[in-house]
Protein backbone atom coordinates (compact mmCIF):
# COMPACT_ATOMS: atom_id res chain seq x y z
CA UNK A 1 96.26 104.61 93.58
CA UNK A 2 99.11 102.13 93.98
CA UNK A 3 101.51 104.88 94.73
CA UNK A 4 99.46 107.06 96.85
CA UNK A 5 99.18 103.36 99.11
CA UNK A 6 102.57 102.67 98.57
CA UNK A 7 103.77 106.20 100.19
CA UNK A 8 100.69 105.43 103.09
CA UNK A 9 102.61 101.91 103.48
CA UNK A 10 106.21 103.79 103.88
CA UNK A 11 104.38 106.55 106.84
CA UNK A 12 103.17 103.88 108.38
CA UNK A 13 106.93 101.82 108.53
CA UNK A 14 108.20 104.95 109.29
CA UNK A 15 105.59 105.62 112.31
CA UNK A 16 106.38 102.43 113.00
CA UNK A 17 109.83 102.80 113.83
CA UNK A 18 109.73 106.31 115.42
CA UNK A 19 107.12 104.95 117.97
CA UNK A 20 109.70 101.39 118.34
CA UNK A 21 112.44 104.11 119.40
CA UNK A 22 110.50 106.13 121.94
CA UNK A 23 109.10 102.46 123.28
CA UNK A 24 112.79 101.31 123.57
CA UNK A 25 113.38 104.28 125.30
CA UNK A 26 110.71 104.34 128.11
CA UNK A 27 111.95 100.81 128.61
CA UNK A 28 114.75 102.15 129.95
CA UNK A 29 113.28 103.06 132.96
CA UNK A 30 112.35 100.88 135.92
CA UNK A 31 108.54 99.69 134.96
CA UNK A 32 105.99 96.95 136.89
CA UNK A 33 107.05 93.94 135.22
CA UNK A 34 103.38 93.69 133.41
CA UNK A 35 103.74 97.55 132.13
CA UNK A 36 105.76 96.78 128.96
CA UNK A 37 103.66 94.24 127.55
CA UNK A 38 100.32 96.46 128.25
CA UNK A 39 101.75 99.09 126.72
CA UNK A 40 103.05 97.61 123.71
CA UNK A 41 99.66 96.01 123.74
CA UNK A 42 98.12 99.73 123.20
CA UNK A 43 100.93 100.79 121.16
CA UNK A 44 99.97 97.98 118.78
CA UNK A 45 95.86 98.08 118.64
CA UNK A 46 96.37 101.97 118.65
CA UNK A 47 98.68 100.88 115.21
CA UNK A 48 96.14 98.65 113.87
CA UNK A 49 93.41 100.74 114.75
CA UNK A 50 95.04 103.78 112.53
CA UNK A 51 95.27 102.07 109.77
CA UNK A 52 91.79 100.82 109.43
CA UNK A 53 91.08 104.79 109.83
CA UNK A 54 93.54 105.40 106.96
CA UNK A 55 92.15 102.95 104.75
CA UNK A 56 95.34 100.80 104.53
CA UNK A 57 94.63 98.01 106.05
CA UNK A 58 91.34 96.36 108.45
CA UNK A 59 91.16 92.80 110.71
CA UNK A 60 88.32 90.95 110.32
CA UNK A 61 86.98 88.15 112.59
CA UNK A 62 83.89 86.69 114.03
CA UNK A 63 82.66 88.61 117.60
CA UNK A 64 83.24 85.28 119.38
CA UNK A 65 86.52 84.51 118.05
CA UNK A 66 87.64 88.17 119.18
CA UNK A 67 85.90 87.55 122.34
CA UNK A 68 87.84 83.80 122.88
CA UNK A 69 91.48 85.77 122.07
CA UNK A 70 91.15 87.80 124.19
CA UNK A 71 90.26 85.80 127.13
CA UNK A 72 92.95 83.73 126.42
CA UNK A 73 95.29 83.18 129.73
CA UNK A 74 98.35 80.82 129.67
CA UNK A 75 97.82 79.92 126.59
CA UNK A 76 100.33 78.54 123.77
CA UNK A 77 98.86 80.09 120.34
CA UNK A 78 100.24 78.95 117.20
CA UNK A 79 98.98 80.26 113.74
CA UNK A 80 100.39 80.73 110.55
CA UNK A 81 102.85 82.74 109.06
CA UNK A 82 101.50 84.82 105.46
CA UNK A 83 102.55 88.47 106.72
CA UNK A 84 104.96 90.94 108.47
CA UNK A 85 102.67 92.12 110.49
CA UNK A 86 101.13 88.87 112.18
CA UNK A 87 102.51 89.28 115.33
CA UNK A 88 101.09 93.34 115.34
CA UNK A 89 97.72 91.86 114.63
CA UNK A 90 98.05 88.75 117.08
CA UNK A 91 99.33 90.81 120.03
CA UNK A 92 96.39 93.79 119.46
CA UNK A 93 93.71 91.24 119.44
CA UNK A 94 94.85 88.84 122.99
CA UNK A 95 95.33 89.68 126.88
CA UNK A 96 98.70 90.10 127.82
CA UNK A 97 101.05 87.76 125.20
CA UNK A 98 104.71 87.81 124.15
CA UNK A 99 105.37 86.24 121.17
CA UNK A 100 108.63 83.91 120.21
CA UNK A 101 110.45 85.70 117.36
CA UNK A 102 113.75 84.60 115.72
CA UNK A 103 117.56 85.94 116.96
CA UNK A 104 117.99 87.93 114.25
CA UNK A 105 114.70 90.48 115.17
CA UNK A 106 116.96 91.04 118.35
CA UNK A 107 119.94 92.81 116.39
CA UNK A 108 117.32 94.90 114.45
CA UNK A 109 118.33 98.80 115.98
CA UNK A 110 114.98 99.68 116.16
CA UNK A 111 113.50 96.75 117.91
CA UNK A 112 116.42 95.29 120.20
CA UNK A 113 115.36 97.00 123.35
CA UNK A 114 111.49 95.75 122.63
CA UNK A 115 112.14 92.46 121.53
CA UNK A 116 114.94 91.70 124.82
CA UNK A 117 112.18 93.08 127.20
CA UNK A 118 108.91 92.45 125.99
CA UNK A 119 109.21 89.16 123.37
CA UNK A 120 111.01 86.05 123.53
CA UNK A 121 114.24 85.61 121.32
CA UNK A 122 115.10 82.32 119.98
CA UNK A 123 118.77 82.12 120.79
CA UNK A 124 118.26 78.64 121.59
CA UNK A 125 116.19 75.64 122.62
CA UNK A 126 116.57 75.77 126.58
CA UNK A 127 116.36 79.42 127.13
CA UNK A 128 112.69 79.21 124.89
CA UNK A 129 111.83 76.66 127.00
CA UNK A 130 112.62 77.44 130.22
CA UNK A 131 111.39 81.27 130.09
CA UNK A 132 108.04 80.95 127.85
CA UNK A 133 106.95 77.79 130.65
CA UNK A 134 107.63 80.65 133.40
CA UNK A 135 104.99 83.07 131.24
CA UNK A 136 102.74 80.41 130.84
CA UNK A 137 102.61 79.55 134.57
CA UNK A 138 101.55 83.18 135.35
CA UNK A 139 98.81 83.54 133.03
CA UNK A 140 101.36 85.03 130.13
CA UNK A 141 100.02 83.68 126.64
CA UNK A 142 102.85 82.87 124.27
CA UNK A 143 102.48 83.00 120.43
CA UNK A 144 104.72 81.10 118.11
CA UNK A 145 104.53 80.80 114.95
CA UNK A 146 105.57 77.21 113.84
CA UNK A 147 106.69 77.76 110.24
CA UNK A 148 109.69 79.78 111.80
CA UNK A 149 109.51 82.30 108.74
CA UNK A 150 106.73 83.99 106.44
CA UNK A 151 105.74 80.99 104.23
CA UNK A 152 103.62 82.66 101.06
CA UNK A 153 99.44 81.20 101.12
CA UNK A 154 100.41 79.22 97.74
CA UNK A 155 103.46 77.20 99.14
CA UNK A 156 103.36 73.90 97.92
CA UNK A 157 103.92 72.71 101.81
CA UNK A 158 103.94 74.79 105.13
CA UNK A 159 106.97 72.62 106.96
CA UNK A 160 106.03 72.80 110.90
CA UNK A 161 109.10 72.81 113.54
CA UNK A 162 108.72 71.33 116.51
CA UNK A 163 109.12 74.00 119.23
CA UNK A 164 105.61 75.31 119.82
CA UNK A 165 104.74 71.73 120.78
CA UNK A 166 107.81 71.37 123.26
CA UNK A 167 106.19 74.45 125.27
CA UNK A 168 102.82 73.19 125.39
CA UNK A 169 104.52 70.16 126.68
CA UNK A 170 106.99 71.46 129.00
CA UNK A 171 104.36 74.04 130.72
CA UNK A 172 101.56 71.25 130.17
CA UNK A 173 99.70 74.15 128.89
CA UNK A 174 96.42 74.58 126.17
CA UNK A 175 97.25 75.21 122.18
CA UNK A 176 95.02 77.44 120.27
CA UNK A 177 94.96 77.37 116.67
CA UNK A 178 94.72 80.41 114.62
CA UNK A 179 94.57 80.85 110.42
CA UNK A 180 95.76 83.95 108.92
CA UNK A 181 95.01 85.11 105.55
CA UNK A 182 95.46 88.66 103.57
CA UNK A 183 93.21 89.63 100.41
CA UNK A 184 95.40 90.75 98.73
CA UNK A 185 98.36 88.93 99.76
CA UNK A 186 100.56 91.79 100.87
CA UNK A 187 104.32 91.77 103.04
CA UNK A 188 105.06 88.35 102.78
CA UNK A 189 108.28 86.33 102.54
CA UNK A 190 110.32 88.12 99.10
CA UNK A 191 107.45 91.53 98.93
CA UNK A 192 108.46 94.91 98.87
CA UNK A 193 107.12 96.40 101.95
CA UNK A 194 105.72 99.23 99.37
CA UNK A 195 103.35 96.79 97.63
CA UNK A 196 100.27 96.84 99.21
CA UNK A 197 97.97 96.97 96.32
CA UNK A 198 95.22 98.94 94.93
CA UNK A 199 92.68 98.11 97.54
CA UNK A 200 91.98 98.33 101.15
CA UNK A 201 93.98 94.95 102.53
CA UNK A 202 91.36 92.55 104.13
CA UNK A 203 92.85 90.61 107.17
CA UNK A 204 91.10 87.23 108.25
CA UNK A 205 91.58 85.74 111.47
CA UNK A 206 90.24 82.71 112.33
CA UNK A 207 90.35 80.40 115.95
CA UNK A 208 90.47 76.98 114.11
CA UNK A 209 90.20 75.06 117.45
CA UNK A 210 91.62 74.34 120.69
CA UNK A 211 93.92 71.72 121.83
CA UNK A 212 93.54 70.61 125.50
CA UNK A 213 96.01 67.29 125.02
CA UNK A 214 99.34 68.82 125.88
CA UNK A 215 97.20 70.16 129.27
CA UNK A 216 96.18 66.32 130.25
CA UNK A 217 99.72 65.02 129.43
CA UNK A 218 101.59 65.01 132.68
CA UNK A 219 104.97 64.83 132.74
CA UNK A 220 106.69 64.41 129.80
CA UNK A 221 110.08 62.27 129.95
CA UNK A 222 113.30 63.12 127.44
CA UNK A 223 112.45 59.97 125.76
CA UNK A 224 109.28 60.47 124.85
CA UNK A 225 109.42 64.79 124.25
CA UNK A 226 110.01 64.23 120.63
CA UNK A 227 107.61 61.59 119.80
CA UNK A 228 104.85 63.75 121.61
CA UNK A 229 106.10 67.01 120.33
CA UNK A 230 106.05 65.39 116.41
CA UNK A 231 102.21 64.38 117.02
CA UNK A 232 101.00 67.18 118.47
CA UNK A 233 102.82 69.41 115.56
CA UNK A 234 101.22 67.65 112.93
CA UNK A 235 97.69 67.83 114.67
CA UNK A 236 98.50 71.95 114.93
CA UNK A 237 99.51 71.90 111.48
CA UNK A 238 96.01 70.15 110.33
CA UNK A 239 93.91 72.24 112.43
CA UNK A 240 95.23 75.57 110.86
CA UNK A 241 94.93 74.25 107.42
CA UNK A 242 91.82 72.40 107.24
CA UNK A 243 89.57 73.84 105.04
C-alpha cells in the first residue's frame, strides 16, 4: 500500500509540474491583470479536488469556515506552516489571494514564471511591503505564513517573524487566523515527498479567529512599527495555537 501511494504521490508532483510549465507558459501572453490569479485559483482546487478523487489526499473544514475563506476580501491571512502543500490548499479554498513565498521558490525552473506573476517573492522588506499593501487596497487577500519555513506539528516552539504584522499595519488591513494540521503528518520540513503513508491523508483547516486591531490602528509611525508589529505577532501566534 505504501508504495502504490508513494508512486500516486510522485504522478501527482509530476502533474504538478507539467501543469506549472504550461501555466508559466500562458503567462506569457498579455492577460487582464485578475486572469492569472483566477486561473491558478482553478488550476489549484481542480489539483486538490483530484486528489480527494484519487484517494491521496482530502481537506476537511467546517461549512462556515469554508464559507468565511472564501468571502475573505483584503484580507492579511496568516496560518501555520506543517506541509508543502499549504499554500495549494489555502489558495483553492479563498477569493482571489497571492500568497508571500520565500526568494528561493522564485529560482525554482518550474515555478519562476508563476511565482514573479502571480505570488509575492520575498526579496526584501520594502518591496513586500509596498506591493502586498497595493493588493490589499484592491480587495487582493494576502497569505503569509509567519514561521517563514515548514516547522514539523511536534516542534518544541513555532518562532513567529514579524512581517505578516508589518502588512496588516502598513495597509491597516484585517488578520485572519488559520490552523493547519495533517493526519498523518506527511511533506513537512526533512520528508521525502514519497512518504505519504498507508492511509488516505486527512487535512484540517481551521479559522481560529479574526483580528480587526491592525484595521483600527491608524497610522503607524517608524517608531512605533516594531513595537506594534511584535504585539500583534505574538497575539497571531496564540490564536493559531490555542487549543
Amino acid at each position: 500500500m505504501r508504495v502504490a501511494r508513494a508512486i500516486l504521490s510522485g504522478l501527482f508532483f509530476i502533474a504538478f509540474g507539467v501543469g506549472a510549465l504550461f501555466f508559466s507558459f500562458v503567462l506569457l501572453f498579455p492577460l487582464p491583470p485578475t486572469w492569472p490569479r483566477k486561473l491558478l485559483k482553478a488550476s489549484f482546487r481542480f489539483f486538490v479536488r483530484l486528489a480527494r478523487f484519487a484517494h491521496l489526499f482530502r481537506v476537511e473544514l467546517s461549512p462556515d469556515d469554508r464559507e468565511a475563506l472564501a468571502a475573505l476580501r483584503g484580507t492579511v491571512v496568516v496560518s501555520n506552516h506543517p506541509s508543502l502543500i499549504d499554500i495549494v490548499i489555502l489558495l483553492s479554498l479563498m477569493g482571489e489571494s497571492v500568497c508571500v513565498t520565500k526568494k528561493e521558490t522564485g529560482r525554482n525552473p518550474f515555478l519562476r514564471v508563476i511565482v514573479r506573476n502571480v505570488l509575492i517573492v520575498n526579496d526584501g522588506p520594502v518591496e513586500v511591503l509596498s506591493r502586498a499593501s497595493r493588493l490589499l487596497e484592491k480587495g487582493v487577500n494576502v497569505i503569509v505564513f509567519p514561521e517563514g519555513t515548514r516547522t514539523p506539528a511536534y516542534a518544541p516552539e513555532h518562532v513567529f517573524l514579524r512581517g505578516a504584522a508589518q502588512i496588516a499595519l502598513r495597509a491597516s488591513a484585517p488578520v485572519e487566523t488559520v490552523f493547519i494540521s495533517s493526519d498523518p503528518p506527511v511533506l513537512g520540513k526533512g520528508q521525502p515527498w514519497w512518504d505519504v503513508g498507508a492511509r488516505n491523508i486527512v487535512y484540517a483547516v481551521r479559522r481560529k479567529g479574526r483580528i480587526d486591531r491592525a484595521a483600527d490602528g491608524g497610522d503607524v509611525t517608524a517608531v512605533s512599527m516594531r513595537s506594534e508589529a511584535m504585539q500583534l505577532t505574538a497575539q497571531m501566534r496564540e490564536r493559531i495555537f490555542a487549543a
